[in-house]
C-alpha atoms as a PDB file:
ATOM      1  CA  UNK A   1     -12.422 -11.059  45.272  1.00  0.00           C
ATOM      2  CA  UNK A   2     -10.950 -13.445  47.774  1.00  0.00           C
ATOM      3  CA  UNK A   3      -7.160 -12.445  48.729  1.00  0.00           C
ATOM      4  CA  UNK A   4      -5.690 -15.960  47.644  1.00  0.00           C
ATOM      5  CA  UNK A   5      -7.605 -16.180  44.498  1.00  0.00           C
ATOM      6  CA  UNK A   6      -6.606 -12.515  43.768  1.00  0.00           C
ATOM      7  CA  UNK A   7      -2.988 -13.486  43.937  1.00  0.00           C
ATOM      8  CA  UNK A   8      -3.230 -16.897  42.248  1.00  0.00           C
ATOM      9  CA  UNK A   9      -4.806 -15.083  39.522  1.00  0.00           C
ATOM     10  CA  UNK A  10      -1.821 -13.065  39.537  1.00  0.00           C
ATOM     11  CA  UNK A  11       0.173 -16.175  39.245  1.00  0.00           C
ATOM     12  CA  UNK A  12       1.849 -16.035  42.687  1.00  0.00           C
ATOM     13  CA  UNK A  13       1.185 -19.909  43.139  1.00  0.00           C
ATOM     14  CA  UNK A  14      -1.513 -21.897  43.353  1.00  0.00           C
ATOM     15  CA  UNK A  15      -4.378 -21.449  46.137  1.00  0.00           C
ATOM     16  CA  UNK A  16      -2.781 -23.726  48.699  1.00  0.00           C
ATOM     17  CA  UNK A  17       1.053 -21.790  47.721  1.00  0.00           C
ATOM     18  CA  UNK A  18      -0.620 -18.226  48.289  1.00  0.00           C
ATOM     19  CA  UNK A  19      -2.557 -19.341  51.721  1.00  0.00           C
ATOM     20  CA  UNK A  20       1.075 -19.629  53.181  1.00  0.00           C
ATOM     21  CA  UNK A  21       2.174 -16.703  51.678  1.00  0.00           C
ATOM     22  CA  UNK A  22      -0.715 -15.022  53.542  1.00  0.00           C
ATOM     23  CA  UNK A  23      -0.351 -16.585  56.521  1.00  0.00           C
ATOM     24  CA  UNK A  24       3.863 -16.125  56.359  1.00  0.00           C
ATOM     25  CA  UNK A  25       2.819 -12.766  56.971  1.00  0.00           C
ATOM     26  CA  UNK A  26       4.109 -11.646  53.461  1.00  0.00           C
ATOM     27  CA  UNK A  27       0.649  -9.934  52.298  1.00  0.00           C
ATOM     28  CA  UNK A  28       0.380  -6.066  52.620  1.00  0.00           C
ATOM     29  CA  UNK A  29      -3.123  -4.247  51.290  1.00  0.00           C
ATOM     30  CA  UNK A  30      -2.909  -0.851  51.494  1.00  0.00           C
ATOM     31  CA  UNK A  31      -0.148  -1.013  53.290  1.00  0.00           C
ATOM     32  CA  UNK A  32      -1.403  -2.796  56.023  1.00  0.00           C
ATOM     33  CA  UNK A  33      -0.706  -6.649  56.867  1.00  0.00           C
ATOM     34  CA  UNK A  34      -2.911  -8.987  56.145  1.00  0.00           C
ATOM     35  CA  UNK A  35      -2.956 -12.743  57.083  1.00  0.00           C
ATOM     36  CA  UNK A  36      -6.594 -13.978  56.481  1.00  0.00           C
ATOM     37  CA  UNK A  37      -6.651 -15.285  52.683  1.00  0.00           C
ATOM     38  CA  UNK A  38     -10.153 -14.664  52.476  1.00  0.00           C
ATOM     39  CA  UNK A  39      -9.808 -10.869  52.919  1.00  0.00           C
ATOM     40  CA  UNK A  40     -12.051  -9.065  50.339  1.00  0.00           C
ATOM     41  CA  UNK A  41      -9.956  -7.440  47.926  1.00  0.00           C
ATOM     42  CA  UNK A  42     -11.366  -4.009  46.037  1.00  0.00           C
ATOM     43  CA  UNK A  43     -10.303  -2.554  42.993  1.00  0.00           C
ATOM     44  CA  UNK A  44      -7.737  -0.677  43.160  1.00  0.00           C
ATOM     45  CA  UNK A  45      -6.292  -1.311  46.016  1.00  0.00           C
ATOM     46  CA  UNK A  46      -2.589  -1.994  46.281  1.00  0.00           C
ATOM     47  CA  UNK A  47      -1.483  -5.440  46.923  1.00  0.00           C
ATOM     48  CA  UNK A  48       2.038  -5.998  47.701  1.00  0.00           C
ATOM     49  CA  UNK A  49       4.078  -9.673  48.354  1.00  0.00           C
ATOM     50  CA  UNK A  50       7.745  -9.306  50.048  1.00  0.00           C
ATOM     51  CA  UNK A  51       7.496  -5.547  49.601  1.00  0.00           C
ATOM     52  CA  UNK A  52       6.760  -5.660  45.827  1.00  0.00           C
ATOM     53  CA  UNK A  53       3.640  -4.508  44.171  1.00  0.00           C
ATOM     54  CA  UNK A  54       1.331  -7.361  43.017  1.00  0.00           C
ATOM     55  CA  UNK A  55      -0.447  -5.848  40.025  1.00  0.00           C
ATOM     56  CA  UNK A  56      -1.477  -6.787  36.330  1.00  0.00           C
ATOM     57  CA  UNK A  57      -4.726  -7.451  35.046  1.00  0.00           C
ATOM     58  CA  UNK A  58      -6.846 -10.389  36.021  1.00  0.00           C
ATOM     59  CA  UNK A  59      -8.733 -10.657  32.468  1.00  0.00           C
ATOM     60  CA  UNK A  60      -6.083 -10.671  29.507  1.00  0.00           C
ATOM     61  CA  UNK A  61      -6.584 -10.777  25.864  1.00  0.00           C
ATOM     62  CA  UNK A  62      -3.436 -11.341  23.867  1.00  0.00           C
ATOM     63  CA  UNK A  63      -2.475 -11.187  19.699  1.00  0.00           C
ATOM     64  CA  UNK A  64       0.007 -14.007  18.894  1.00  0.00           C
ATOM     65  CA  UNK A  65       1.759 -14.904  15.744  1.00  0.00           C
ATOM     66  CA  UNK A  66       1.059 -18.698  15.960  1.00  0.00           C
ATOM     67  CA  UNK A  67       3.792 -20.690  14.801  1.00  0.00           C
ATOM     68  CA  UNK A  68       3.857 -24.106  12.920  1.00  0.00           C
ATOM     69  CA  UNK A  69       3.836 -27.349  15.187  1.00  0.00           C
ATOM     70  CA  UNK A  70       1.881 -26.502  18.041  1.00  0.00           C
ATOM     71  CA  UNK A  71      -1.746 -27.115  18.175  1.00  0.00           C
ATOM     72  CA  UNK A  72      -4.823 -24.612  18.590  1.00  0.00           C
ATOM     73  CA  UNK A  73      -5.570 -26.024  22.004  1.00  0.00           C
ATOM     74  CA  UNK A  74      -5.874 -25.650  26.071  1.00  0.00           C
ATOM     75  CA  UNK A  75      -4.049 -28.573  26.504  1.00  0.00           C
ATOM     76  CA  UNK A  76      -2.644 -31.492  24.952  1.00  0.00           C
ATOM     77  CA  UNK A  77      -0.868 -34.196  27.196  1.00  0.00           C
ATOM     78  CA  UNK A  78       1.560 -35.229  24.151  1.00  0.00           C
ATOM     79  CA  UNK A  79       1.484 -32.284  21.698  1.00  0.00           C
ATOM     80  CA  UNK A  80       3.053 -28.747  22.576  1.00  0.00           C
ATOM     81  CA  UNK A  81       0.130 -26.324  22.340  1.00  0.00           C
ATOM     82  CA  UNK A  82      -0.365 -22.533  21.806  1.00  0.00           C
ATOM     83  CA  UNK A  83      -0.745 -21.923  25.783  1.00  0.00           C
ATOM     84  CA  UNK A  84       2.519 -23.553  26.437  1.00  0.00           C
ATOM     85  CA  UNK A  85       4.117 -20.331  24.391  1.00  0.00           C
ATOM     86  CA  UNK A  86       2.567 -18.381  27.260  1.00  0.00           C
ATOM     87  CA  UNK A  87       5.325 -16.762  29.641  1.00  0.00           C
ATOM     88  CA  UNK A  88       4.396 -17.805  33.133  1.00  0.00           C
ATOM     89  CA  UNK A  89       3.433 -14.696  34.902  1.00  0.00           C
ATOM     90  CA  UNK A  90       1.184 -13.762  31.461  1.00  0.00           C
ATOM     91  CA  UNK A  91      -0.942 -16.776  31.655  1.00  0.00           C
ATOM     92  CA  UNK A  92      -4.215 -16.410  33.443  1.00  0.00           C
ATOM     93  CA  UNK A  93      -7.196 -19.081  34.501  1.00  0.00           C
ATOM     94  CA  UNK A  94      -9.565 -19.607  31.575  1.00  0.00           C
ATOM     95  CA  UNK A  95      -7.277 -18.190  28.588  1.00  0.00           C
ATOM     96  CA  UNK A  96      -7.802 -19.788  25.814  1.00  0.00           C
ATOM     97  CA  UNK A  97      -7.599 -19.607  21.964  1.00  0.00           C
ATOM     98  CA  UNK A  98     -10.503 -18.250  20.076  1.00  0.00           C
ATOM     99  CA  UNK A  99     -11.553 -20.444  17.023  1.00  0.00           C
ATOM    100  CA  UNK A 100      -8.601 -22.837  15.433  1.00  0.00           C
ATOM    101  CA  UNK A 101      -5.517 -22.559  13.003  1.00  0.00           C
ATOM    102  CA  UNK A 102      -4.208 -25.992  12.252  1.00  0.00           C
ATOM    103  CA  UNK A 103      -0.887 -27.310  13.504  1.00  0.00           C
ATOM    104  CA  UNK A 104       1.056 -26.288  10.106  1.00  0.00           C
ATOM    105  CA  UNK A 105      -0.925 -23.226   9.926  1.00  0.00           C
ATOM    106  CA  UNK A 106       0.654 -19.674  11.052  1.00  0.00           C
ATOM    107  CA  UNK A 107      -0.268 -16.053  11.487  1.00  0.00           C
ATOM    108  CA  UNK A 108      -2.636 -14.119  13.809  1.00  0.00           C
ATOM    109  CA  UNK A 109      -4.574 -15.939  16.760  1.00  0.00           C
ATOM    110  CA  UNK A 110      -6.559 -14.048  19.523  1.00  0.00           C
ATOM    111  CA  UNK A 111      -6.349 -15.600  22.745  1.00  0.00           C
ATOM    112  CA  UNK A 112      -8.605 -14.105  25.471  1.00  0.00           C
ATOM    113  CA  UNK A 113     -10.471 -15.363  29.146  1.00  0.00           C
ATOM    114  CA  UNK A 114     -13.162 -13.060  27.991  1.00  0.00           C
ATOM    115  CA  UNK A 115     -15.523 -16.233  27.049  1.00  0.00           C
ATOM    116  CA  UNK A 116     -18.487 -13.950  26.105  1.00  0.00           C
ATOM    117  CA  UNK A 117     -16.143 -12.018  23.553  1.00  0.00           C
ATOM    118  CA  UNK A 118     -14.649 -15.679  21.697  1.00  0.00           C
ATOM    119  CA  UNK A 119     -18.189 -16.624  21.511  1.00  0.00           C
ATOM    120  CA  UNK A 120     -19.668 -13.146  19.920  1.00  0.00           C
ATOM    121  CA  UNK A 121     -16.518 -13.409  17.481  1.00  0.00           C
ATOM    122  CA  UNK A 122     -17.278 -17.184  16.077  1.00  0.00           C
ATOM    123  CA  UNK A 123     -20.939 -16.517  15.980  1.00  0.00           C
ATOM    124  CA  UNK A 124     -22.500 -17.092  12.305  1.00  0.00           C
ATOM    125  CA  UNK A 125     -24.493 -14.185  12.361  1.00  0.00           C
ATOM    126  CA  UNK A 126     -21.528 -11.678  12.318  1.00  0.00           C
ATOM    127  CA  UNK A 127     -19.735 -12.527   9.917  1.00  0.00           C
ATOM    128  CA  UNK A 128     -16.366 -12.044  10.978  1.00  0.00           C
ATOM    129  CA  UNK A 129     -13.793 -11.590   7.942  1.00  0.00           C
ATOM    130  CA  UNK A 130     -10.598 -14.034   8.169  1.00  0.00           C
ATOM    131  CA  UNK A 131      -7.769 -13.229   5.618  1.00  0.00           C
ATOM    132  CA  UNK A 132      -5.233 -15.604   4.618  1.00  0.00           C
ATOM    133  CA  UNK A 133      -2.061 -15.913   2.392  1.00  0.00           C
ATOM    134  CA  UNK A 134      -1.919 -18.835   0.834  1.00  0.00           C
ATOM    135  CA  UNK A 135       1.689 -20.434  -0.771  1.00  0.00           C
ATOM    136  CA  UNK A 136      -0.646 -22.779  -3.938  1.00  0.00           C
ATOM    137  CA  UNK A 137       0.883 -26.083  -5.894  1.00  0.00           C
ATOM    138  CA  UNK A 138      -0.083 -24.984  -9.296  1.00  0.00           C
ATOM    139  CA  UNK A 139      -0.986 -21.281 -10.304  1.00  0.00           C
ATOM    140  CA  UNK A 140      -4.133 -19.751  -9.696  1.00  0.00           C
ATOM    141  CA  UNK A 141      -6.059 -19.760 -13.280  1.00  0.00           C
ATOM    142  CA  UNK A 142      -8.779 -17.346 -13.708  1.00  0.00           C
ATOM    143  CA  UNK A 143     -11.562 -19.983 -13.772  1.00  0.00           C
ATOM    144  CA  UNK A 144      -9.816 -21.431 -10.576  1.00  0.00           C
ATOM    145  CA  UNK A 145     -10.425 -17.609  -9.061  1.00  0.00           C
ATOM    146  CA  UNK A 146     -14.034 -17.000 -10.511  1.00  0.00           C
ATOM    147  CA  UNK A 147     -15.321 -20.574  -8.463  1.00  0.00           C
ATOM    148  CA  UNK A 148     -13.650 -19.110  -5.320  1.00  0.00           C
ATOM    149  CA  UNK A 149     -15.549 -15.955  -5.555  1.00  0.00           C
ATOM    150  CA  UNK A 150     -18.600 -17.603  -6.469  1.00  0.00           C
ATOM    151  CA  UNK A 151     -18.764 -19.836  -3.856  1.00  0.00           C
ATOM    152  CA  UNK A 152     -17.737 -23.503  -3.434  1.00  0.00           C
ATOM    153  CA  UNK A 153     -20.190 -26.481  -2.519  1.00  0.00           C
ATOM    154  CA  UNK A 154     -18.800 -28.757  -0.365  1.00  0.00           C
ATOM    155  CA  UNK A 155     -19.780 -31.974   0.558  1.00  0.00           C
ATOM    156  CA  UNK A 156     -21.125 -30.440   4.121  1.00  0.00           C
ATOM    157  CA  UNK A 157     -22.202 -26.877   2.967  1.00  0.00           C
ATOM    158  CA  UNK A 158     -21.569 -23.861   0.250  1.00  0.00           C
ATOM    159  CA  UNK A 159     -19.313 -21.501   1.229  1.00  0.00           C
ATOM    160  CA  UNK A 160     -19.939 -18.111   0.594  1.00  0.00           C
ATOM    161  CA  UNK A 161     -18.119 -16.118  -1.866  1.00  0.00           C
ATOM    162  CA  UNK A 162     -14.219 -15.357  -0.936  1.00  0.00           C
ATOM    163  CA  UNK A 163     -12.531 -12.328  -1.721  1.00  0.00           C
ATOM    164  CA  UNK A 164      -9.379 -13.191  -3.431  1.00  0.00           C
ATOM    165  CA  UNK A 165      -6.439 -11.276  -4.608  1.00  0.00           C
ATOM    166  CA  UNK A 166      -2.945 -12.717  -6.158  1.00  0.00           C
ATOM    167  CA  UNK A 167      -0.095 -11.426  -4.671  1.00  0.00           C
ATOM    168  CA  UNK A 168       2.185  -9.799  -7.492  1.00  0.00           C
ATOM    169  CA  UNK A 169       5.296 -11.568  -9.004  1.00  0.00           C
ATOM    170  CA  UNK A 170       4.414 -15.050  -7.308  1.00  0.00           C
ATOM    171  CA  UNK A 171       3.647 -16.795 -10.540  1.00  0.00           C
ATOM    172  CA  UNK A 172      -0.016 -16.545  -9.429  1.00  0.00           C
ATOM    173  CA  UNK A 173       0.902 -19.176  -6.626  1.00  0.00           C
ATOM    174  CA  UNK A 174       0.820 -17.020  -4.025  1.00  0.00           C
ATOM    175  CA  UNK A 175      -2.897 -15.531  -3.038  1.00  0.00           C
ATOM    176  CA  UNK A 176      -4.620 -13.391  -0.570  1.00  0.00           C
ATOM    177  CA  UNK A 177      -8.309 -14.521   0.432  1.00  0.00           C
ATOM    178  CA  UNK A 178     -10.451 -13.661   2.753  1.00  0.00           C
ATOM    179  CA  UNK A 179     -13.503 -15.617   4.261  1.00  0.00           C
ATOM    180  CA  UNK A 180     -16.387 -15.203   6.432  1.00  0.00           C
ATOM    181  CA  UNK A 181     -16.979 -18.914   8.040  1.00  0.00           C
ATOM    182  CA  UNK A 182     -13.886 -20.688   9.272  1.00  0.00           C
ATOM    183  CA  UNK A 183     -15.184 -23.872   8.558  1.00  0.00           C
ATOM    184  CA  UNK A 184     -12.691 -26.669   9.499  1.00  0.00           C
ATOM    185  CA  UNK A 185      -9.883 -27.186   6.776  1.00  0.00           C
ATOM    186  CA  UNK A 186     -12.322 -24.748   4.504  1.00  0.00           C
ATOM    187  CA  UNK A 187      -9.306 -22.562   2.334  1.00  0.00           C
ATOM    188  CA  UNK A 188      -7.637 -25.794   2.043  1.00  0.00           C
ATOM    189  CA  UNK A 189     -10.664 -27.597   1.259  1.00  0.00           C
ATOM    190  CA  UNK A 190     -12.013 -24.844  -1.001  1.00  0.00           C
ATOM    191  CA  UNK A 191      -8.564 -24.975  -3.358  1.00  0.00           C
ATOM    192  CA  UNK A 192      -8.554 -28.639  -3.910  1.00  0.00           C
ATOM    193  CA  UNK A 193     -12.352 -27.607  -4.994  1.00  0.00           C
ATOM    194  CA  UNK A 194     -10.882 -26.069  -7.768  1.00  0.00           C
ATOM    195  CA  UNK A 195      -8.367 -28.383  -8.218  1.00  0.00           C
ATOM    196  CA  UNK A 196      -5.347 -26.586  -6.484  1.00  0.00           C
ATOM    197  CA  UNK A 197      -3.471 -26.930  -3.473  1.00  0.00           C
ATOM    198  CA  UNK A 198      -2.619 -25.001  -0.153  1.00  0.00           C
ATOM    199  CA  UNK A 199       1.392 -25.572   0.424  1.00  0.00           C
ATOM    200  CA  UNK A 200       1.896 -23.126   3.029  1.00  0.00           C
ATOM    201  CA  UNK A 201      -0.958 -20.931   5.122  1.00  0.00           C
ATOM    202  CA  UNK A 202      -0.339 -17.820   7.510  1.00  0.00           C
ATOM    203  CA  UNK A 203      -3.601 -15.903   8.604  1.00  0.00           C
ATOM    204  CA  UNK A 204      -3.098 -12.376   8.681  1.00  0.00           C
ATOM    205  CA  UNK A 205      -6.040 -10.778   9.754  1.00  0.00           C
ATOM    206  CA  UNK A 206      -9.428 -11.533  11.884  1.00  0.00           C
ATOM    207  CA  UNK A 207     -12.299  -8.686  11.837  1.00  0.00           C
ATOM    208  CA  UNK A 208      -9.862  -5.456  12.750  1.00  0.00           C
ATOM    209  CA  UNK A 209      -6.754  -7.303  14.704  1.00  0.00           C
ATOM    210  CA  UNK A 210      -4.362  -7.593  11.381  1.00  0.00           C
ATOM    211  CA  UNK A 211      -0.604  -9.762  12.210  1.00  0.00           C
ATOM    212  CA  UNK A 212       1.806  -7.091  12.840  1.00  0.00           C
ATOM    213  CA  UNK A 213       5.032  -7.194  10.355  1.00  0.00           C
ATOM    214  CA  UNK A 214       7.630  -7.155  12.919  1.00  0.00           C
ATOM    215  CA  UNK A 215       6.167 -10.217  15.206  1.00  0.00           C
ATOM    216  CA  UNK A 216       8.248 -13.255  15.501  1.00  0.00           C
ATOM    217  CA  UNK A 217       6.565 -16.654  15.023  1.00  0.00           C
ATOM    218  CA  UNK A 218       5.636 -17.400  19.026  1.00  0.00           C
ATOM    219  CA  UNK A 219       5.098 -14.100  20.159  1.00  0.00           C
ATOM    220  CA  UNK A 220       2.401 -12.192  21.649  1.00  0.00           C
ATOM    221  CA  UNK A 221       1.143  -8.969  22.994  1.00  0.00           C
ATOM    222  CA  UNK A 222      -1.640  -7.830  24.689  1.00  0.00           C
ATOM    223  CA  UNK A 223      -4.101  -6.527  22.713  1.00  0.00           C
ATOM    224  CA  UNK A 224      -4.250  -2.247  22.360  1.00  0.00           C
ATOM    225  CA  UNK A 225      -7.073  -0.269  24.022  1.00  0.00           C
ATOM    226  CA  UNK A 226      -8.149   0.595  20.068  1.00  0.00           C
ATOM    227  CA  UNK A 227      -8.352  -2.971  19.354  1.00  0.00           C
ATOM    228  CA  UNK A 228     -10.416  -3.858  22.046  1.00  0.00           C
ATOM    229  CA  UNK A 229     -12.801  -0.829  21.184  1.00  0.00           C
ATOM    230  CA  UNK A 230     -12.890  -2.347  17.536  1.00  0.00           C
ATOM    231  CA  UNK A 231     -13.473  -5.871  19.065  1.00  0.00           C
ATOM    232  CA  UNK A 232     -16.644  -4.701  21.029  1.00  0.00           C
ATOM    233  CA  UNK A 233     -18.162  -2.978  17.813  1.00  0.00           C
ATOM    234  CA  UNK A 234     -17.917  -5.849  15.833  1.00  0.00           C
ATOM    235  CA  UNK A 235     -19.128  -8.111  18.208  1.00  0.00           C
ATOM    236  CA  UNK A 236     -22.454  -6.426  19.701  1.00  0.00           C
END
């Protein structure tokens, strides 16, 4: 990779920022300076700028704890949007949000600038479990619970069967469920189905990444070596 591309992936500044860091004479690679921005960088080779090490990973995948009132986008030139949570110096070109939580929905989002792994995990055929806590209007009946796990039809398609589970002393308006689509608006969709109503949604798990307890609403963290082995298997 190209010196100045390196770096800018690296968040050092943009291309035309980095080129005069390069050509400041600012730019050591193995120790050695370098002033041509096109120098060939190989892994593992140690970069430094003004004396400090320029390291990181170029490809990131991060778990985040979306919050409410930002949208599930790249960009948005009036709304704030999940990338915007991003601290500078994490952000890196082509990260982006895999699949969609609404604006007032919260809970567990993967972002990644692996585009082959986003598309593996959204795929149809693999069936990628989604789990959700759901805040209802009115209490879950039994019949209400029996259509979910049946399947709903929708005006567009059936869903298939949801595994659902009321969370105890809630007054049966609280409920776990877990799907296998993500169709747009589909748990929210499938309760007025039955005649219900999602108040309040937080996804807490996708496949094996579940929404760590302790994470504020905004934060992130990249993703742990075990995940990303569970990831891969899931996703072949």
């Amino acid at each position: 990779m190209r010196l100045d591309k390196y770096l800018s992936h690296l968040q050092f500044g943009s291309r035309k920022e980095v080129k005069a860091l390069i050509r400041d004479k600012r730019v050591r690679v193995a120790g050695e300076l370098v002033t041509d921005p096109g120098y060939n960088i190989l892994p593992g080779v140690a970069v430094e700028v003004n004396d400090a090490q320029a390291d990181g990973p170029l490809e990131v995948d991060y778990l985040m704890n979306k919050p409410a009132g930002v949208i599930t986008a790249t960009e948005d030139p009036v709304q704030p949007t999940v990338l915007d949570l991003i601290r500078p110096h994490d952000y890196r070109p082509g990260l982006y949000p895999v699949g969609r939580l609404d604006k007032d929905t919260t809970g567990l989002l993967l972002l990644t600038t692996d585009g082959n792994l986003g598309h593996r995990l959204l795929a149809p055929n693999h069936h990628v479990a989604k789990t959700y806590t759901a805040t209802l209007a009115k209490a879950l009946t039994d019949d209400m619970k029996r259509q979910l796990e049946q399947g709903i039809v929708l005006e567009d398609f059936t869903t298939a069967p949801a595994e659902v589970t009321v969370v105890p002393a809630t007054n049966n308006k609280v409920i776990q469920m877990t799907i296998t689509e993500g169709k747009y608006h589909q748990i929210k969709r499938m309760l007025l189905a039955v005649d219900n109503e999602v108040v309040a949604l937080t996804r807490i798990a996708m496949g094996p990444l579940h929404l760590p307890e302790n994470m504020a609403a905004g934060d992130y963290r990249a993703l742990t070596d075990e995940e990303r082995a569970q990831l891969a298997q899931i996703s072949k």
